[in-house]
N, C-alpha and C. Protein backbone atom coordinates (compact mmCIF):
# COMPACT_ATOMS: atom_id res chain seq x y z
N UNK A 1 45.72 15.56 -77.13
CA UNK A 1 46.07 16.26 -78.34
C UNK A 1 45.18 17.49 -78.44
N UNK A 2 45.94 18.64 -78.58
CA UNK A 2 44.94 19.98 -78.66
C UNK A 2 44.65 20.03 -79.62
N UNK A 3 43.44 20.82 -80.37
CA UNK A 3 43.25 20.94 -81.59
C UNK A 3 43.68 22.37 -82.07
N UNK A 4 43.94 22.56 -83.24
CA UNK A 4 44.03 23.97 -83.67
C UNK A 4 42.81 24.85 -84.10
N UNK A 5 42.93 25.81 -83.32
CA UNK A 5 42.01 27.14 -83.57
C UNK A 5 41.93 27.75 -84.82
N UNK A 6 41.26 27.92 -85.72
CA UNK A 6 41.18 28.57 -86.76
C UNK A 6 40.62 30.06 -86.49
N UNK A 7 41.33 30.71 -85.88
CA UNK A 7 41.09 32.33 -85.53
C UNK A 7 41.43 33.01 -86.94
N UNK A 8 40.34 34.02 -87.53
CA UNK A 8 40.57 35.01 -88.63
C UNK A 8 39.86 34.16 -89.78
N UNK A 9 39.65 32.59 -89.97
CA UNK A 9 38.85 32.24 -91.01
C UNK A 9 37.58 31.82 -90.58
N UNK A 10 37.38 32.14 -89.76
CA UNK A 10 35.60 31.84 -88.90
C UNK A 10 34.79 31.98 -90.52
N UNK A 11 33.33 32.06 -90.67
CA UNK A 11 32.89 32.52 -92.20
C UNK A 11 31.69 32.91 -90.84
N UNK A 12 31.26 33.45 -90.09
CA UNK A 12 30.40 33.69 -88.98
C UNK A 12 30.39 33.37 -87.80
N UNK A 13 29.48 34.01 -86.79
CA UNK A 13 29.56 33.60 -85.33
C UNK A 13 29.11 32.44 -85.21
N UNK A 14 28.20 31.90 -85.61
CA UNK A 14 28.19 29.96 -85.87
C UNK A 14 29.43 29.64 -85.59
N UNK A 15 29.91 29.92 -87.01
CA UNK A 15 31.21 28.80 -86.98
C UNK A 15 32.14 29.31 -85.86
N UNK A 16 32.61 30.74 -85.02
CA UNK A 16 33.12 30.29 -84.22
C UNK A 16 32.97 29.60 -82.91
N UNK A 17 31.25 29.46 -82.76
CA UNK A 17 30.71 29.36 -81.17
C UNK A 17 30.73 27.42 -81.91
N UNK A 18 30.68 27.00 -82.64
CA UNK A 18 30.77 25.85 -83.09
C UNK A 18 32.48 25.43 -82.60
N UNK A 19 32.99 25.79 -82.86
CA UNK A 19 34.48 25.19 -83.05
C UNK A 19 34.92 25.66 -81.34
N UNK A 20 34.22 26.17 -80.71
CA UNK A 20 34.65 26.02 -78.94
C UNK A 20 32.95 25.08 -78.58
N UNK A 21 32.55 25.03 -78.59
CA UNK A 21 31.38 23.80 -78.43
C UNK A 21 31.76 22.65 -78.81
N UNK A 22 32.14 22.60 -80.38
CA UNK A 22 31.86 21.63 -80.78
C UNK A 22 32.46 19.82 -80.55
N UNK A 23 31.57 18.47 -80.70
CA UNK A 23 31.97 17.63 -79.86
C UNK A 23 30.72 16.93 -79.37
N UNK A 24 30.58 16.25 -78.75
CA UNK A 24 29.74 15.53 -78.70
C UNK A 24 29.18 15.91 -77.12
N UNK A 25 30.65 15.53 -76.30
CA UNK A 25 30.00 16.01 -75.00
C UNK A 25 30.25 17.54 -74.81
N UNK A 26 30.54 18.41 -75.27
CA UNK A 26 30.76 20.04 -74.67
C UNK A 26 29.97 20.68 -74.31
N UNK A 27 28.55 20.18 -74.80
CA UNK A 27 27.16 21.20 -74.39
C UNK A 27 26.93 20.71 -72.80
N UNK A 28 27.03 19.43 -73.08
CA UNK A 28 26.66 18.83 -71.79
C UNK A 28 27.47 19.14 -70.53
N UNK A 29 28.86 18.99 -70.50
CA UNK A 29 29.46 19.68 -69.44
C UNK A 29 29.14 20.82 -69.29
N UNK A 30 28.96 21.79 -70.29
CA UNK A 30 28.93 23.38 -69.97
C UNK A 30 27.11 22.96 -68.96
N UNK A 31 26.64 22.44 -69.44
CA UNK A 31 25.22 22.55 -68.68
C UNK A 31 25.37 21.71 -67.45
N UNK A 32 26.18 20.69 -67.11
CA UNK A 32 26.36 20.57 -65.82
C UNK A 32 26.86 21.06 -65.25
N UNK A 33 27.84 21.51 -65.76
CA UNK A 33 28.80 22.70 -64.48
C UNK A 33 27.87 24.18 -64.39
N UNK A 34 26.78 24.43 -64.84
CA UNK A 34 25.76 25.49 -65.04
C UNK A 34 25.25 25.24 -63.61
N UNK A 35 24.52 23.93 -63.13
CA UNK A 35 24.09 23.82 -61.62
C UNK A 35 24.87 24.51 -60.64
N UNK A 36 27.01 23.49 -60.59
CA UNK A 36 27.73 24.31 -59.18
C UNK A 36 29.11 23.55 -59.67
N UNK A 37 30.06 23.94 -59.57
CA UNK A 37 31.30 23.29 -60.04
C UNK A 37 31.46 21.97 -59.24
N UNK A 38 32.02 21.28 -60.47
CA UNK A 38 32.13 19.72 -59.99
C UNK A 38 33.61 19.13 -60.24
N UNK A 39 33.61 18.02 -59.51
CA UNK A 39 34.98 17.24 -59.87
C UNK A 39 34.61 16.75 -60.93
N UNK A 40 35.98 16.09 -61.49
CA UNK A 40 35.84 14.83 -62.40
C UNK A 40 35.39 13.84 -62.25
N UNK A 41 34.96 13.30 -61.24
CA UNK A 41 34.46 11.84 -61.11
C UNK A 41 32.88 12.35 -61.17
N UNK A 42 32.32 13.54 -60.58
CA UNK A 42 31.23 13.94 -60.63
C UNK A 42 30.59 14.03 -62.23
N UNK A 43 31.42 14.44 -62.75
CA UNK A 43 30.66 14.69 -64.53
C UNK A 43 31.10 13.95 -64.93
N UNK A 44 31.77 12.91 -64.92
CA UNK A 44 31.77 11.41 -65.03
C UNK A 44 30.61 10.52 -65.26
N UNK A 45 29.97 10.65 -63.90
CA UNK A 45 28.57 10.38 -63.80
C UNK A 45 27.41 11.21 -63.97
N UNK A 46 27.85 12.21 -63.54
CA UNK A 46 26.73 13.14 -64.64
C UNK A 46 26.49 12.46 -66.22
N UNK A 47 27.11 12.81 -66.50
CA UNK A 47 27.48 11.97 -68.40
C UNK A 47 27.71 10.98 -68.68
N UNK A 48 26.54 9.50 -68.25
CA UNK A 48 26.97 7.97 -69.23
C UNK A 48 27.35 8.20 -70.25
N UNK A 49 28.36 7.11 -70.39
CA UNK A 49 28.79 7.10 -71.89
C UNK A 49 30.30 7.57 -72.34
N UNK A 50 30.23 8.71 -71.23
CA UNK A 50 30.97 9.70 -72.00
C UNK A 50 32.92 8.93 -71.17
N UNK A 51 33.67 8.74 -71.95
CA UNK A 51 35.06 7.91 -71.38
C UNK A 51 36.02 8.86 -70.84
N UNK A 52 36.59 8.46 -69.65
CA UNK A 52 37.67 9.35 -69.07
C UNK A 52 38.58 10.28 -70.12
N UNK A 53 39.14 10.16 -71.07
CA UNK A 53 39.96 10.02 -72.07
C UNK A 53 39.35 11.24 -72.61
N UNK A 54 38.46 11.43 -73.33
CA UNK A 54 36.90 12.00 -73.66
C UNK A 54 36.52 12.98 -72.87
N UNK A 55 36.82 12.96 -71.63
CA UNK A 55 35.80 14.26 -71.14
C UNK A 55 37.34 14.77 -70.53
N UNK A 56 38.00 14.66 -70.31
CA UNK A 56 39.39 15.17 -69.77
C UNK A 56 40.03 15.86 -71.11
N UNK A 57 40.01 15.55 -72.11
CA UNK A 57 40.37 16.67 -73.16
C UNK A 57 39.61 17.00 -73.51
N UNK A 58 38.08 17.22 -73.52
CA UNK A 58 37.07 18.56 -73.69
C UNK A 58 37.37 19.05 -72.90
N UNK A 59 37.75 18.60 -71.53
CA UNK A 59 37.59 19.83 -70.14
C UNK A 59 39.23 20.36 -70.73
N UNK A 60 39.70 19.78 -71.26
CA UNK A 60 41.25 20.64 -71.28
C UNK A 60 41.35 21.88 -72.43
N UNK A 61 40.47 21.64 -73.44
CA UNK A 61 40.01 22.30 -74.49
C UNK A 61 38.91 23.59 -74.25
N UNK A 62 38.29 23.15 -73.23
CA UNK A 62 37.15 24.47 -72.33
C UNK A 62 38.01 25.30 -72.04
N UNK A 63 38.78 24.50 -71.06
CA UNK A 63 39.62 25.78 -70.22
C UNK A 63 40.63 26.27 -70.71
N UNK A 64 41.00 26.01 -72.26
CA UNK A 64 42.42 26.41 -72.98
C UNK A 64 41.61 27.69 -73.68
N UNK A 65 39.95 27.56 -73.56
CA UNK A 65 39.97 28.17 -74.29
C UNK A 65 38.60 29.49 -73.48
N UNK A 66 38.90 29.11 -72.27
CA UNK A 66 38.33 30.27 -71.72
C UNK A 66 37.24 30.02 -70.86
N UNK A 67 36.82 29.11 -71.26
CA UNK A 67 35.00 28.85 -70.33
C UNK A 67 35.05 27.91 -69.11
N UNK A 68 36.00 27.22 -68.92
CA UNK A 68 35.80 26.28 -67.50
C UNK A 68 36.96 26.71 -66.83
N UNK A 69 36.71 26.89 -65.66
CA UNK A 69 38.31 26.87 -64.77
C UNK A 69 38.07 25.77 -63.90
N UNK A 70 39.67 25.26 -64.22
CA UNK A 70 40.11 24.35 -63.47
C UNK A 70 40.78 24.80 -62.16
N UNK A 71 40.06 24.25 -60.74
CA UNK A 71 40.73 24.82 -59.28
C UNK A 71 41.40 23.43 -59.17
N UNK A 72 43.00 24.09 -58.87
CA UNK A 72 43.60 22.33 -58.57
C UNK A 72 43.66 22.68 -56.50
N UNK A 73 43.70 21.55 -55.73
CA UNK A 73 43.98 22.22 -54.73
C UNK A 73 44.84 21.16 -54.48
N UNK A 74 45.67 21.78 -53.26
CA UNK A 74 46.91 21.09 -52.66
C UNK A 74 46.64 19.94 -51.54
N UNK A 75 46.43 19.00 -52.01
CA UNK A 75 46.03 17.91 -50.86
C UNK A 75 46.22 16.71 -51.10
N UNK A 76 45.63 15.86 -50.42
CA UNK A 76 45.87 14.82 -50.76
C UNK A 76 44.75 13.79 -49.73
N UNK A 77 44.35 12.67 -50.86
CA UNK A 77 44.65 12.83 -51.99
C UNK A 77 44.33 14.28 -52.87
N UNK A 78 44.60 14.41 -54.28
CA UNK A 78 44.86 15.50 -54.90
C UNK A 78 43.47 15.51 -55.58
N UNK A 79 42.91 17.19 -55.36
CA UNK A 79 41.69 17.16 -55.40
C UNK A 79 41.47 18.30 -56.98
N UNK A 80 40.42 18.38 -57.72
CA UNK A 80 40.31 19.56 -58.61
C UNK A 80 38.80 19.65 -59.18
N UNK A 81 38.09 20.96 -59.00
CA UNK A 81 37.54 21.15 -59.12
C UNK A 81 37.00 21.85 -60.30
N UNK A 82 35.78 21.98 -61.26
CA UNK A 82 35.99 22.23 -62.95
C UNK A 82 34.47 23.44 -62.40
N UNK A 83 34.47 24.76 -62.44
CA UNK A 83 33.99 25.49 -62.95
C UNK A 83 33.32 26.30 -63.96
N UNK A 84 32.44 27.11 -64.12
CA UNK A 84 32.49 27.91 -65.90
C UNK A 84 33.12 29.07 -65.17
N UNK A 85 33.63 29.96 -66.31
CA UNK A 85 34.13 31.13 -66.26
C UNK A 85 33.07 31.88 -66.50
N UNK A 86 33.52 33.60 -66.62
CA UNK A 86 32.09 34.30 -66.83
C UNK A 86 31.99 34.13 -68.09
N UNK A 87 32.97 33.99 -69.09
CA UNK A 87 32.95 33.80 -70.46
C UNK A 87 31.84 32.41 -70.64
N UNK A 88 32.38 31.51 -69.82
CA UNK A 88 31.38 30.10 -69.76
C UNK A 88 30.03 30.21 -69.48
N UNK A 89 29.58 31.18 -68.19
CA UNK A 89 28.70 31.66 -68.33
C UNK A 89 27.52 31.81 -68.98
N UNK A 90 28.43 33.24 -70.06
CA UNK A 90 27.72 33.74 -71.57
C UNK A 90 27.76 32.67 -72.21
N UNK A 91 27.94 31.58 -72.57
CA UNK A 91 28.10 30.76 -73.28
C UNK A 91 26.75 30.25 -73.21
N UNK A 92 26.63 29.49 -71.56
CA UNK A 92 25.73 28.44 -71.41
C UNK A 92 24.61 29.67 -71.48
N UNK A 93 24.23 31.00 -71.24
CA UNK A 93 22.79 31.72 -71.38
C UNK A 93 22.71 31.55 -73.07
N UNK A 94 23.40 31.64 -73.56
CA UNK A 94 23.03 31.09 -75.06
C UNK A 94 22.73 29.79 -75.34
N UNK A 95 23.37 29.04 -75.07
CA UNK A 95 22.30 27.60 -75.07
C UNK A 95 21.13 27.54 -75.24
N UNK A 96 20.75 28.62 -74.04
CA UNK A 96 19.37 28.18 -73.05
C UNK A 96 18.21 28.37 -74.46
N UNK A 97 18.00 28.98 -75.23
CA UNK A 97 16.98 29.01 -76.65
C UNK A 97 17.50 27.91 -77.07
N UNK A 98 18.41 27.04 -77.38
CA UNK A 98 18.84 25.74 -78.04
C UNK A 98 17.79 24.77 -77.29
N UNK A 99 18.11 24.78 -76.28
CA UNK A 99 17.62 23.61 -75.54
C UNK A 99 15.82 23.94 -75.40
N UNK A 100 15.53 24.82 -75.65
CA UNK A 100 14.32 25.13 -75.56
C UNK A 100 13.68 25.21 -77.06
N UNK A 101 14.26 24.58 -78.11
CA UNK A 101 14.19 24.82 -79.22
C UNK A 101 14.01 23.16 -79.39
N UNK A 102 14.94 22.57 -79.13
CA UNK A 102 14.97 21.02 -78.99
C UNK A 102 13.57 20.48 -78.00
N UNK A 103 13.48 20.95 -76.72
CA UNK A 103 11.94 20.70 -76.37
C UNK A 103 10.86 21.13 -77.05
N UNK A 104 10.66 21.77 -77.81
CA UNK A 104 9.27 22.12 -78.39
C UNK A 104 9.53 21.84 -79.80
N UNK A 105 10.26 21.35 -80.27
CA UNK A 105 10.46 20.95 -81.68
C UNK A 105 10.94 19.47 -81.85
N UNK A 106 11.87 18.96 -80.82
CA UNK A 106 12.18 17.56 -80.92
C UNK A 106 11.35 16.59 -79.91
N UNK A 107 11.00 16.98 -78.76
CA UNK A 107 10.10 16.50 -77.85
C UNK A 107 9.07 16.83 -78.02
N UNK A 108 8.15 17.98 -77.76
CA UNK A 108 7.25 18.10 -77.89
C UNK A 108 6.25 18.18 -78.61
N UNK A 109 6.95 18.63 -80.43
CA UNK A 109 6.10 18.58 -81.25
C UNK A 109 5.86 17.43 -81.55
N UNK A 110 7.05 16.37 -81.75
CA UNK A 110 6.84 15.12 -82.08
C UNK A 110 5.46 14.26 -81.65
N UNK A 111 4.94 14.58 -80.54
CA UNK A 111 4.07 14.02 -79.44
C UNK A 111 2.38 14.80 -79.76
N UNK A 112 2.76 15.75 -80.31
CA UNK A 112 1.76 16.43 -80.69
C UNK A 112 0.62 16.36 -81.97
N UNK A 113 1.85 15.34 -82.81
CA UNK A 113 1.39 15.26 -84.25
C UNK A 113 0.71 14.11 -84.21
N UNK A 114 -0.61 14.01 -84.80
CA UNK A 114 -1.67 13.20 -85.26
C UNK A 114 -1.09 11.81 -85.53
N UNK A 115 -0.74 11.08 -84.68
CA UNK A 115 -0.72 9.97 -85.23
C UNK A 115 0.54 9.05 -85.07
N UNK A 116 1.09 10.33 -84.68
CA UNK A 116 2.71 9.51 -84.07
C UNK A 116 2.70 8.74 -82.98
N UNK A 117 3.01 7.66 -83.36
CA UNK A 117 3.53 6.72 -82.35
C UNK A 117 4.37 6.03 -82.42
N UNK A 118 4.83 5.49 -81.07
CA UNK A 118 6.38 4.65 -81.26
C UNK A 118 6.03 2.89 -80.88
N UNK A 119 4.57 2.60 -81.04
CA UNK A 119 4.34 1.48 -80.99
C UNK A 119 4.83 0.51 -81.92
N UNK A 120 5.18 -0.43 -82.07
CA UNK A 120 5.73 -1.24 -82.95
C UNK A 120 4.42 -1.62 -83.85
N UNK A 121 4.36 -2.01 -85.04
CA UNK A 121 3.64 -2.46 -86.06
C UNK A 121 3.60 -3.67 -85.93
N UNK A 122 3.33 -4.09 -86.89
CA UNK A 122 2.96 -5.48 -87.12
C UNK A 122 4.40 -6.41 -87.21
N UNK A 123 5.24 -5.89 -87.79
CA UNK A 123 6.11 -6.03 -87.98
C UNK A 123 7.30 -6.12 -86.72
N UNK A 124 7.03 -5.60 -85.51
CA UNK A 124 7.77 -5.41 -85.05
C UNK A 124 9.00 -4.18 -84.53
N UNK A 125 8.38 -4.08 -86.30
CA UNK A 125 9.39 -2.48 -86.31
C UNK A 125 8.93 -1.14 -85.74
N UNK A 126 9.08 0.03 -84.90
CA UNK A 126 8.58 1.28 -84.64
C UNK A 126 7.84 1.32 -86.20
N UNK A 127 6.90 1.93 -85.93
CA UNK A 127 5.90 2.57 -87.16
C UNK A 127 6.38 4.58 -87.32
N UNK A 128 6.46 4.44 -88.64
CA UNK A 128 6.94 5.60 -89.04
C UNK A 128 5.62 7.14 -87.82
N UNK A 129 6.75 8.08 -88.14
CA UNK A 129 5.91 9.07 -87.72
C UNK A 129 5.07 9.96 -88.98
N UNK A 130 4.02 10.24 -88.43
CA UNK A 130 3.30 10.79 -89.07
C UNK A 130 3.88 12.14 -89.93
N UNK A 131 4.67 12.50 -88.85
CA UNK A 131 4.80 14.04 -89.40
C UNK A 131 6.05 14.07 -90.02
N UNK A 132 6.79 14.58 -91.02
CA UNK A 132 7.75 14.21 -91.83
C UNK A 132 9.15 15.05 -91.18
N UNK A 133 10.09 14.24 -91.63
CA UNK A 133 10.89 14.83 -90.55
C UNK A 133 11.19 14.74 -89.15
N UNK A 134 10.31 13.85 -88.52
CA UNK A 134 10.03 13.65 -87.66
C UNK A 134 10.32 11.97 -87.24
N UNK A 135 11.59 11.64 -86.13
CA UNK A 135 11.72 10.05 -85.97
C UNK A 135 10.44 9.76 -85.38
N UNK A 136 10.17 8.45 -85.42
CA UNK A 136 8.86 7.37 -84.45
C UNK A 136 9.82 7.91 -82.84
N UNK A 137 10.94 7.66 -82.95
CA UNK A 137 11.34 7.18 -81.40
C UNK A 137 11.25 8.58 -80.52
N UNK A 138 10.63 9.86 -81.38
CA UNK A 138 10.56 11.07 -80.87
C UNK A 138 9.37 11.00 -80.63
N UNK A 139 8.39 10.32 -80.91
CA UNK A 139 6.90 9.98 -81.06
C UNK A 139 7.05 9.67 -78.96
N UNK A 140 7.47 8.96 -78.88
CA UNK A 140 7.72 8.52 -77.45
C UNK A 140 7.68 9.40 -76.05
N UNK A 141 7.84 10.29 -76.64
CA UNK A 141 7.92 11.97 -75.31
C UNK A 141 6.68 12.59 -75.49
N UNK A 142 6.15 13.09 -74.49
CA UNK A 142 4.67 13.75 -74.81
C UNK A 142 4.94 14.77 -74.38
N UNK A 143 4.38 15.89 -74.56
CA UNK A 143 4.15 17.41 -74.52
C UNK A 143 4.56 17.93 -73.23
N UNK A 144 4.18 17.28 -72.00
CA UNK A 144 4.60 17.87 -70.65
C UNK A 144 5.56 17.03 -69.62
N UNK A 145 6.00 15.83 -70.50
CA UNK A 145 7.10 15.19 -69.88
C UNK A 145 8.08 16.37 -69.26
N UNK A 146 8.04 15.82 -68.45
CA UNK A 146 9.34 17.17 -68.06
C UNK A 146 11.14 15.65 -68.18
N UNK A 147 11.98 16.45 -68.86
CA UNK A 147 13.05 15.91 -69.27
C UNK A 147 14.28 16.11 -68.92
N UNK A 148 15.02 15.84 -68.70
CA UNK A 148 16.50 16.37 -67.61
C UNK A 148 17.23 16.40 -69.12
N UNK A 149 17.72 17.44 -68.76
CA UNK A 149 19.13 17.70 -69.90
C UNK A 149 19.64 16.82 -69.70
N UNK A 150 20.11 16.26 -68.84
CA UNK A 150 21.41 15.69 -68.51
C UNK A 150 20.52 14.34 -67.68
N UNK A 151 21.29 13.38 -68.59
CA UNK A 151 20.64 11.96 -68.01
C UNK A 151 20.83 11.56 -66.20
N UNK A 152 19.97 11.26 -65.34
CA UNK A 152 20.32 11.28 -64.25
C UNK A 152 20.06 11.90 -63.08
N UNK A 153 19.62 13.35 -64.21
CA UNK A 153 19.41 14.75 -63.28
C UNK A 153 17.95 15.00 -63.21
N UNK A 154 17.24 14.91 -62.04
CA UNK A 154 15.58 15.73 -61.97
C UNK A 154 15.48 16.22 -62.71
């Protein structure tokens, strides 16, 4: 099922870079196909979690809407390969401050603050984090962990 584009009522560039992103898995494909174009079974496994069903209409929704190309080739068995476009490209160099925004603010600061930890209490339960705003289970990453975008990946 495609979704409909709301072209002309955007209220900013947010909301339109939101409504071709947006989704749960879309960042993540655009950043795996950022390494080298892959099949479907490949970002399959690139992405636990994520269900055939699920990543086959984001990828159909990318490329309806400009940023992934799909190479089908003639063979057999029948092979296809999922690309970014240059539009996809520009896309994923904008990310790149997101994701670097999320490491030093969701990983790293967390790890930094006095007192955070993700040890369980007495209770059993994670013990709150110190710093407000801030989950315990972010308490868990320290400052120079190095972290793969993408679960799986170095």
């Amino acid at each position: 099922m495609a979704r409909a584009r709301r072209p002309g009522s955007y209220v900013c560039g947010i909301d339109a870079a939101m409504d071709v992103i947006g989704g749960k898995w879309k960042v993540l494909i655009l950043w795996a196909l950022h390494e080298r174009p892959c099949r479907f079974g490949e970002l399959r496994r690139e992405l636990p979690g994520v269900t055939e069903k699920v990543l086959a209409a984001h990828l159909r929704e990318l490329e309806a809407d400009g940023i992934v190309h799909r190479e089908a080739y003639d063979e057999v068995p029948p092979r296809a390969e999922y690309s970014l476009t240059e539009r996809g490209e520009t896309l994923n160099e904008a990310l790149g401050p997101l994701a670097d925004w999320g490491k030093e603010n969701m990983l790293a600061g967390a790890s930094a603050a006095p007192g955070a930890s993700a040890a369980p209490g007495a209770s059993g339960a994670p013990r709150a984090s110190a710093t407000p705003g801030v989950s315990a289970a972010a308490g868990q990453m320290r400052e120079h962990d190095d972290v793969a975008l993408i679960a799986g990946r170095p």
